[in-house]
N, C-alpha and C. Protein backbone atom coordinates (compact mmCIF):
# COMPACT_ATOMS: atom_id res chain seq x y z
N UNK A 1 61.79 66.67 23.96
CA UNK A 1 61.33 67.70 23.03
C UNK A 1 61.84 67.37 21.63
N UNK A 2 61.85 66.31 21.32
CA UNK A 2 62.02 65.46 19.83
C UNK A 2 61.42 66.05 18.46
N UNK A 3 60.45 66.71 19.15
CA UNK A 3 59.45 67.58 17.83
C UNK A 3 60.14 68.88 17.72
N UNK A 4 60.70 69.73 18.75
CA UNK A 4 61.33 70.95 18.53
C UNK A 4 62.82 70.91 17.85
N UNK A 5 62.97 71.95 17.14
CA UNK A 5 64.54 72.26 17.04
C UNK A 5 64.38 73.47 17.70
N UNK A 6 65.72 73.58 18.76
CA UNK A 6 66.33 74.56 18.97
C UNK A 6 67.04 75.61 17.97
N UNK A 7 66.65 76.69 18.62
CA UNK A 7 66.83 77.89 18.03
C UNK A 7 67.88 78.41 18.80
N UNK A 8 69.55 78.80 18.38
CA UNK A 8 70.22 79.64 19.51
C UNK A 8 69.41 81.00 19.84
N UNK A 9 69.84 81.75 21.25
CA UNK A 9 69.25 83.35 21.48
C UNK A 9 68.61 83.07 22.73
N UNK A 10 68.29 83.92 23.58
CA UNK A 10 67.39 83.74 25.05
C UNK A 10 66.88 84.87 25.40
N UNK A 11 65.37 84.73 25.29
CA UNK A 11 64.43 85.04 25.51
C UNK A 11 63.59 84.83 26.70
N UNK A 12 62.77 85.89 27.03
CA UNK A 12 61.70 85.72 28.32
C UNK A 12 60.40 86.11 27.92
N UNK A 13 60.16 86.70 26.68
CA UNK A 13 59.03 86.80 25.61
C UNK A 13 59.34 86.65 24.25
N UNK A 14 58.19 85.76 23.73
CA UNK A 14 58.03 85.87 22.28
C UNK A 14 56.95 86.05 22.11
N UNK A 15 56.49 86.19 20.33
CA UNK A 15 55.31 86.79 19.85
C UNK A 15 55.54 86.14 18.36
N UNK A 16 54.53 85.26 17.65
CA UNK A 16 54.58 85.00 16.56
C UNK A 16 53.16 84.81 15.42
N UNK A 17 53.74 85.76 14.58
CA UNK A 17 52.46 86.70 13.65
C UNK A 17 52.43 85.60 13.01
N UNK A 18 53.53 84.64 12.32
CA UNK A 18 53.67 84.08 11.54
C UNK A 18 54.96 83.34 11.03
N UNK A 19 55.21 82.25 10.03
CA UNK A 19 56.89 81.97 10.30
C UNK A 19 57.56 82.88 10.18
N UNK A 20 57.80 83.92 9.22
CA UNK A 20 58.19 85.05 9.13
C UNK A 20 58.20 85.98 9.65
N UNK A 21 57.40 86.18 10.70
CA UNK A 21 57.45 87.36 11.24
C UNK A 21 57.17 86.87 13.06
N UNK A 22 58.00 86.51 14.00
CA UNK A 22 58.95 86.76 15.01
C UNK A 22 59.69 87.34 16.18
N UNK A 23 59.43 87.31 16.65
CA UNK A 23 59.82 88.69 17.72
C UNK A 23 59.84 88.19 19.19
N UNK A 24 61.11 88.68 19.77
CA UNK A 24 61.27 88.20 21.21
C UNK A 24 61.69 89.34 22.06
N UNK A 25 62.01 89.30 23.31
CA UNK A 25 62.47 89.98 24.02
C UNK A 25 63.24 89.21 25.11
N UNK A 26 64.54 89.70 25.33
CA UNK A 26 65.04 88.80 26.34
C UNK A 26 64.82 89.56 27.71
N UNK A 27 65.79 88.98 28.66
CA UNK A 27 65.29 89.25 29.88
C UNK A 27 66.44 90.47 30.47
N UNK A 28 66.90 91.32 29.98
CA UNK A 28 67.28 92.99 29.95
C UNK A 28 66.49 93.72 29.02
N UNK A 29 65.08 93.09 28.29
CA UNK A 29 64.77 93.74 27.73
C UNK A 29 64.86 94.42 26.15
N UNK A 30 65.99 93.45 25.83
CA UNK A 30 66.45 93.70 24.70
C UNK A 30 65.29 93.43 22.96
N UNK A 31 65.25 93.72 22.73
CA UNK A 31 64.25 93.16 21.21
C UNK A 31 65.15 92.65 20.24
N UNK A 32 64.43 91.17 19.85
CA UNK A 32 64.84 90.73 18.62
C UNK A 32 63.63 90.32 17.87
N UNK A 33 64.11 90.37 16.29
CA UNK A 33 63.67 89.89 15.44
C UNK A 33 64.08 88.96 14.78
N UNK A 34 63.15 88.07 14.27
CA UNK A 34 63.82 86.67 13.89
C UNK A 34 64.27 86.86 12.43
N UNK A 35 65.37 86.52 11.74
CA UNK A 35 65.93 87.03 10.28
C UNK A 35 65.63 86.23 9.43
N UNK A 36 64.80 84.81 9.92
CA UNK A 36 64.31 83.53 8.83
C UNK A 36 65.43 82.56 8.44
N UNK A 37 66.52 82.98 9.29
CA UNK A 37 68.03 81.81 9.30
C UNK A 37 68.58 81.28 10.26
N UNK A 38 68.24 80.03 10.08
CA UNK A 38 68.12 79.38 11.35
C UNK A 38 69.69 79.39 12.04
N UNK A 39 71.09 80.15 11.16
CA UNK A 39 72.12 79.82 11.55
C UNK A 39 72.86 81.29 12.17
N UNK A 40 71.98 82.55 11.75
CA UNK A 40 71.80 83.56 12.10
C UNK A 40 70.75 84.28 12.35
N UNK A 41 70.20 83.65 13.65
CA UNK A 41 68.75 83.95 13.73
C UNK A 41 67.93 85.21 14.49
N UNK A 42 68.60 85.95 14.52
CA UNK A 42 68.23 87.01 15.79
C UNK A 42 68.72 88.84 14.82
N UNK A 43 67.89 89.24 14.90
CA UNK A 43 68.41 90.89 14.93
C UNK A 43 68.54 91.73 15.71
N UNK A 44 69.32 92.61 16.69
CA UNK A 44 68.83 93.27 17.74
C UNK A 44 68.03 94.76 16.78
N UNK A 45 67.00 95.16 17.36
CA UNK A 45 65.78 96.07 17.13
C UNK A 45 66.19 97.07 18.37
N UNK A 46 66.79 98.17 17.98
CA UNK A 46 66.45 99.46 19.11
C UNK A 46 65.24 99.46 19.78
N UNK A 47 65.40 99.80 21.07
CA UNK A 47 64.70 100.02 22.00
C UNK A 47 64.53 98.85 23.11
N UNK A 48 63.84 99.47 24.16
CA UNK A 48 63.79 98.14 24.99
C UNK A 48 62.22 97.88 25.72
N UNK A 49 61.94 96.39 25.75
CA UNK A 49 60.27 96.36 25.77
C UNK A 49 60.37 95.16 26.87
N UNK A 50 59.10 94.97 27.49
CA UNK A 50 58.62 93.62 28.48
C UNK A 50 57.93 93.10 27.96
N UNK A 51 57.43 93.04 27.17
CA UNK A 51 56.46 92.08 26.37
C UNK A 51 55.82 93.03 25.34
N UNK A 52 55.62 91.75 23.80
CA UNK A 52 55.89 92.06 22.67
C UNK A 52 54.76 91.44 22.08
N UNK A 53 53.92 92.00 21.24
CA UNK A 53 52.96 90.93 20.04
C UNK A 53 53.21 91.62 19.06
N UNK A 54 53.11 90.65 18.18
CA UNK A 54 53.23 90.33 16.55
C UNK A 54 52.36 89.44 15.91
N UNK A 55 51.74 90.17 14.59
CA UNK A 55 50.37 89.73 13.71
C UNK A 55 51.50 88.93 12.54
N UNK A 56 50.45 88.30 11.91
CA UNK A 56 50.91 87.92 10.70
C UNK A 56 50.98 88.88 9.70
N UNK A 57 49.91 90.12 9.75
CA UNK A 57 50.36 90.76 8.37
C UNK A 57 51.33 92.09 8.79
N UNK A 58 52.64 92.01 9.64
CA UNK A 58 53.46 92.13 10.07
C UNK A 58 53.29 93.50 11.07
N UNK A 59 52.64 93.51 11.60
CA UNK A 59 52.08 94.87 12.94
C UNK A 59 52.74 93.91 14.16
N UNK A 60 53.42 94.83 14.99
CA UNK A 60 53.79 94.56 16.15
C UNK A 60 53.68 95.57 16.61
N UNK A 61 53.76 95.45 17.68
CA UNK A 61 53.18 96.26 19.07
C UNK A 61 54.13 95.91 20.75
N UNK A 62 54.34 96.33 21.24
CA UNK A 62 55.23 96.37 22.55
C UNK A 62 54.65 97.20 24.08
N UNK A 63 55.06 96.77 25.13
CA UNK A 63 55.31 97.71 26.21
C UNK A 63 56.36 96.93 26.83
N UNK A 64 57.01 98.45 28.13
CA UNK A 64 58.15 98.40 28.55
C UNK A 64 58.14 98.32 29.66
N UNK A 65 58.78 97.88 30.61
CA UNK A 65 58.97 98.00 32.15
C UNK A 65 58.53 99.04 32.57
N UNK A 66 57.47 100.39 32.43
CA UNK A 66 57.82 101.38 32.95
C UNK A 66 56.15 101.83 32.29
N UNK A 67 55.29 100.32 31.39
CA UNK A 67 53.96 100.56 31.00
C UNK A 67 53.97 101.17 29.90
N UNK A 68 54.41 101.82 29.46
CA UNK A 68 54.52 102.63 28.31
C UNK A 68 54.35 101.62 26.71
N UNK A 69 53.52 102.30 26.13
CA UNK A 69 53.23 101.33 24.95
C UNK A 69 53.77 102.01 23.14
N UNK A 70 54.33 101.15 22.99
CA UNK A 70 54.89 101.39 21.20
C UNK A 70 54.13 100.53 20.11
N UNK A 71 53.97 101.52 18.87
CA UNK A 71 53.67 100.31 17.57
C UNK A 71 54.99 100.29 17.12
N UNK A 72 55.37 99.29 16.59
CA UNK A 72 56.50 99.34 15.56
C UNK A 72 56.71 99.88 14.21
N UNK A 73 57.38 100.71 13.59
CA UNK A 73 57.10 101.45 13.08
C UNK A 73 58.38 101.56 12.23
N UNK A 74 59.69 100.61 12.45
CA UNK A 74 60.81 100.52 11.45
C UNK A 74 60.96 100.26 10.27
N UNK A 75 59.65 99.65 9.94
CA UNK A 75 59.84 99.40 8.37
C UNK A 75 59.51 100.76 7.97
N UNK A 76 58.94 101.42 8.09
CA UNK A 76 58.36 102.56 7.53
C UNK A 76 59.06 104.06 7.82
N UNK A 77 59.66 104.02 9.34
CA UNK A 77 60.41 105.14 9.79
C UNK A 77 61.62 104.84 10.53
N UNK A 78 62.67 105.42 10.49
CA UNK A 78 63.98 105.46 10.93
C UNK A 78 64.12 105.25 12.73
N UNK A 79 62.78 105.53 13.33
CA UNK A 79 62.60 105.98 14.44
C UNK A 79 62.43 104.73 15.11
N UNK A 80 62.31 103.37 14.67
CA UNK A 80 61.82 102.34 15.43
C UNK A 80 60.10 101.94 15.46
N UNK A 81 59.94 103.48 16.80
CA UNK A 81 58.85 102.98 17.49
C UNK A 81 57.99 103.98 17.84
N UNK A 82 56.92 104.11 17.47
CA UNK A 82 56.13 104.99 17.93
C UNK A 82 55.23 104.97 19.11
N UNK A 83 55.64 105.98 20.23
CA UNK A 83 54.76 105.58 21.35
C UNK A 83 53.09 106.01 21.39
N UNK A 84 52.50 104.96 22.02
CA UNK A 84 51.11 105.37 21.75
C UNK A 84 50.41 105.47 23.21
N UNK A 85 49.59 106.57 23.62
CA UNK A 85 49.01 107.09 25.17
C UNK A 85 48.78 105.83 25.42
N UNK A 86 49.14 105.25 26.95
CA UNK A 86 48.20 104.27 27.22
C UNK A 86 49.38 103.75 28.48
N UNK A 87 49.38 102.51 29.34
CA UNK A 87 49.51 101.80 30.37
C UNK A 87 49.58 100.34 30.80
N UNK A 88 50.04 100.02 29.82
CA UNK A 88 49.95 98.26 29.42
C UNK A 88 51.21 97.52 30.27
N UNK A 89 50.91 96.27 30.84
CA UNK A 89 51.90 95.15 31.01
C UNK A 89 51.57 94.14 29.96
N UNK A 90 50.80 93.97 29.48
CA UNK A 90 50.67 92.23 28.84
C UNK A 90 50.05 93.27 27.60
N UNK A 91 50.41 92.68 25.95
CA UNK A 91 50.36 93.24 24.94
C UNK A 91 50.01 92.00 24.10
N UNK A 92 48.84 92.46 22.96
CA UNK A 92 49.00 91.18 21.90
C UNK A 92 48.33 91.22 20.95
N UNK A 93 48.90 90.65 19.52
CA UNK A 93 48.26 91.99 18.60
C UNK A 93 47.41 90.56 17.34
N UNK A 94 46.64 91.06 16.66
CA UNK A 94 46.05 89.83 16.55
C UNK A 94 46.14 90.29 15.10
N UNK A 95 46.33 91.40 14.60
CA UNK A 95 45.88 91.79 13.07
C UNK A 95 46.63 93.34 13.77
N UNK A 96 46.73 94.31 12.46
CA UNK A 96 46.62 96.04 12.67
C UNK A 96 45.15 96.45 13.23
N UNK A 97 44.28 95.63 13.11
CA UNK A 97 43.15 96.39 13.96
C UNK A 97 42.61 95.41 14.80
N UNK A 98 43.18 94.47 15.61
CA UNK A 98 43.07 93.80 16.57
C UNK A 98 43.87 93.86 17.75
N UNK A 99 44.43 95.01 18.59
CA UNK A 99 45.10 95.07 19.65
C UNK A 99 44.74 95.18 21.09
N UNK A 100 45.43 94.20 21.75
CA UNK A 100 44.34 94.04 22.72
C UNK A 100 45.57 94.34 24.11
N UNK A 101 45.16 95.01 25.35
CA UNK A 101 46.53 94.74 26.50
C UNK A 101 45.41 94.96 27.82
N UNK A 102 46.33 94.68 28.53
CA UNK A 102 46.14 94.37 30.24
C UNK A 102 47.26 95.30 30.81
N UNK A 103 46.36 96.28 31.60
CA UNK A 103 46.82 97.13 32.87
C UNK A 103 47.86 96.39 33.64
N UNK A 104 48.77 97.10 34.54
CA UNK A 104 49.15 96.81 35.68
C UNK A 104 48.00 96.42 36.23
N UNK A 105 47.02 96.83 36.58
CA UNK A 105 45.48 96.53 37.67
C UNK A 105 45.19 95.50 37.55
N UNK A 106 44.86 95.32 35.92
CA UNK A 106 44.43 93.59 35.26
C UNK A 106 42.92 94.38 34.15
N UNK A 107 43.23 95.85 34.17
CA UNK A 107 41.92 96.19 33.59
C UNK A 107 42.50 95.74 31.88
N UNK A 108 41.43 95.41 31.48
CA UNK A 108 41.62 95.02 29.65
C UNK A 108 41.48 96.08 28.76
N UNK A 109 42.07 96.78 27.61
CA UNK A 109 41.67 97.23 26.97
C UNK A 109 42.14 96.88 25.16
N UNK A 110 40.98 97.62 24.79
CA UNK A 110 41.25 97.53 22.87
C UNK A 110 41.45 98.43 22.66
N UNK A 111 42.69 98.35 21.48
CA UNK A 111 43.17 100.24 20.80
C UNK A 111 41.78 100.23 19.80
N UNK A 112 41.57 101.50 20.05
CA UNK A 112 40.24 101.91 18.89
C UNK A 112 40.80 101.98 17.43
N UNK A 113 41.76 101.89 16.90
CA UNK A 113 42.26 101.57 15.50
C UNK A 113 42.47 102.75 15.31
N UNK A 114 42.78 104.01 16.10
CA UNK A 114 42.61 105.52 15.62
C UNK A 114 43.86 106.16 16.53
N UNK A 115 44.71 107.03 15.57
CA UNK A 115 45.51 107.95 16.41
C UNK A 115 44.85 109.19 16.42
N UNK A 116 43.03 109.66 16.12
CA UNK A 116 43.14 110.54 16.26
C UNK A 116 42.62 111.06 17.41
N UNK A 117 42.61 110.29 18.70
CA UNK A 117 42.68 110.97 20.02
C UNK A 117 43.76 110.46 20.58
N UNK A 118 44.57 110.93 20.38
CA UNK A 118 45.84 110.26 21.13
C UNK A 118 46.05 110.70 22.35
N UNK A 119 45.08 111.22 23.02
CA UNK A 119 45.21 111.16 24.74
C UNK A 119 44.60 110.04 25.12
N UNK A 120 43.83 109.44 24.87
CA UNK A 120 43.27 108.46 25.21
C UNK A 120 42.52 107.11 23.93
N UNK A 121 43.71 106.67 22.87
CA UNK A 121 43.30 105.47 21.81
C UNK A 121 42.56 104.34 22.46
N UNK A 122 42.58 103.94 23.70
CA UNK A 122 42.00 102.56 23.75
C UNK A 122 40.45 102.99 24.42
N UNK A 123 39.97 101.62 24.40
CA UNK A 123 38.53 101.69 25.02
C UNK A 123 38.38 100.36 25.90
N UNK A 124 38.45 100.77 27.06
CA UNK A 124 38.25 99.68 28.23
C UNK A 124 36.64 99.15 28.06
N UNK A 125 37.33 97.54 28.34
CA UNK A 125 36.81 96.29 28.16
C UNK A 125 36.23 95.75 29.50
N UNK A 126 34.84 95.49 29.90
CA UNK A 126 34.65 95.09 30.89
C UNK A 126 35.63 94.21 31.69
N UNK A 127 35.85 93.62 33.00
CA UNK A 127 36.50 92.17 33.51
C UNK A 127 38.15 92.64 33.57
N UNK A 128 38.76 91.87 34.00
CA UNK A 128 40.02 92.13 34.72
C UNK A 128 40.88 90.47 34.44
N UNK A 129 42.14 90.62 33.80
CA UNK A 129 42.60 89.21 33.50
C UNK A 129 44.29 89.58 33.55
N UNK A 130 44.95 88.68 33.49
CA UNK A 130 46.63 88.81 33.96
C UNK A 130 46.90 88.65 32.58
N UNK A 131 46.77 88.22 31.47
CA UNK A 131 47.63 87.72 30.55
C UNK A 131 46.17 87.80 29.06
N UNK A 132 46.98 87.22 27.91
CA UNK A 132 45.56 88.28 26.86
C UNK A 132 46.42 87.65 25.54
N UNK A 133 45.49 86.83 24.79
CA UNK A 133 45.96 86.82 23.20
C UNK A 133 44.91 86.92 21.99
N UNK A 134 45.50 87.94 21.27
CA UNK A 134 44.28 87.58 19.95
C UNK A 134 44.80 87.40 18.84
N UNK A 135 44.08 86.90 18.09
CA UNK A 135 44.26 86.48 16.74
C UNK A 135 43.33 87.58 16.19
N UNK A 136 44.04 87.10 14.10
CA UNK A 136 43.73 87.78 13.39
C UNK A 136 41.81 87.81 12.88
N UNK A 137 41.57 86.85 13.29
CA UNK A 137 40.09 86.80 12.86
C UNK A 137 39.25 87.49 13.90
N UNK A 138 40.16 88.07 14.89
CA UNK A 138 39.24 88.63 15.88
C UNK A 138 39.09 88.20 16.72
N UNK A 139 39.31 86.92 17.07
CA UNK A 139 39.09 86.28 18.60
C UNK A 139 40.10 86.72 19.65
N UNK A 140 39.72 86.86 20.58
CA UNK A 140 40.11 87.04 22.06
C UNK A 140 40.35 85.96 23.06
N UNK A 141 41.01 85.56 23.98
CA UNK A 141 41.11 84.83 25.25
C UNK A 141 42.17 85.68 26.25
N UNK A 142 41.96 85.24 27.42
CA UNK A 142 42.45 85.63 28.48
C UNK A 142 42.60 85.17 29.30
N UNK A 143 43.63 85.05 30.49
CA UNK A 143 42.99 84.23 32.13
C UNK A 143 43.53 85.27 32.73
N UNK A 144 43.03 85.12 34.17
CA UNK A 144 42.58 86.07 34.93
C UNK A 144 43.84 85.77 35.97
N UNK A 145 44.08 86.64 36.91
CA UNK A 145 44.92 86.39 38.54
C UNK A 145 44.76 84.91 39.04
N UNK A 146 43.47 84.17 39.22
CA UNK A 146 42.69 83.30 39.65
C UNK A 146 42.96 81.90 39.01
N UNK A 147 44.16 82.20 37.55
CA UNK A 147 43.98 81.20 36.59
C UNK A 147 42.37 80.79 35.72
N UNK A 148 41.72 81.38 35.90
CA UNK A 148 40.38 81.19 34.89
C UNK A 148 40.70 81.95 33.74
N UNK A 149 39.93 81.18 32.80
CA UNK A 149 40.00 81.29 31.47
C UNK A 149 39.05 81.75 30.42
N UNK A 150 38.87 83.16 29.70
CA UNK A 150 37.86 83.78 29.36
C UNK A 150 38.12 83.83 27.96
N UNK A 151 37.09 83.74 27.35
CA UNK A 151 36.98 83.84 25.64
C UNK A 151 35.66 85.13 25.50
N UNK A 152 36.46 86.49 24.23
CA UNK A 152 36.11 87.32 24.26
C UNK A 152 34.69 86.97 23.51
């Protein structure tokens, strides 16, 4: 691995919007953010998540062992994290209006860009897949239980 430098910190998820913007989760769950120094590289972030995405124009998004889904919300409020209705294992955020996650089941869904039904923000996505990334231009991919590989 001649091309990588190691980074100290240990992780079991990451998520990267961009060089700057970073984000892991280790394996108690803990959240970090990357500080842009490679000699102090880690912040711990209140709260605790299972998997984490992060955009480039700095939106992150989370869920926790327990499905439950957060936007991030520390730059702006004291509170961390704001939880948003919904049921996610696999999370991934492609832009602020590109968020995309996967059920426990494997059902897919997109947040509708709106808190103003917050009993129910997302809108299920035909098809069923284990794992889910998007980018900021809008594109989608996924693979499924089966290992197949779907482009939205």
């Amino acid at each position: 691995m001649s091309d990588w430098k190691h980074i100290s910190g240990s992780l079991v998820r990451i998520a990267v919007g961009s060089r700057t913007n970073v984000w892991g989760v280790n394996a108690a769950g803990a959240i970090y953010r990357y500080t842009n120094n490679d000699a102090n590289p880690w912040i711990n972030i209140p709260g605790s998540l299972s998997d984490i995405g992060a955009a480039a124009d700095g939106t992150v998004w989370g869920c926790n062992a327990a499905h439950q889904v957060y936007r991030y919300t520390g730059d702006q409020d004291t509170n961390n994290w704001k939880q948003i209705n919904g049921s996610l294992v696999r999370i991934t955020v492609g832009s602020r209006t590109n968020v995309w996650g996967v059920d426990p089941a494997g059902a897919i869904y997109r947040y509708s860009n709106s808190d103003a039904n917050p009993a129910n923000p997302w809108i299920n996505i035909p098809g069923s897949l284990s794992d889910i990334g998007a980018a900021a231009d809008g594109t989608v991919w996924g693979c499924n239980a089966a290992h197949q590989v779907y482009r939205y």
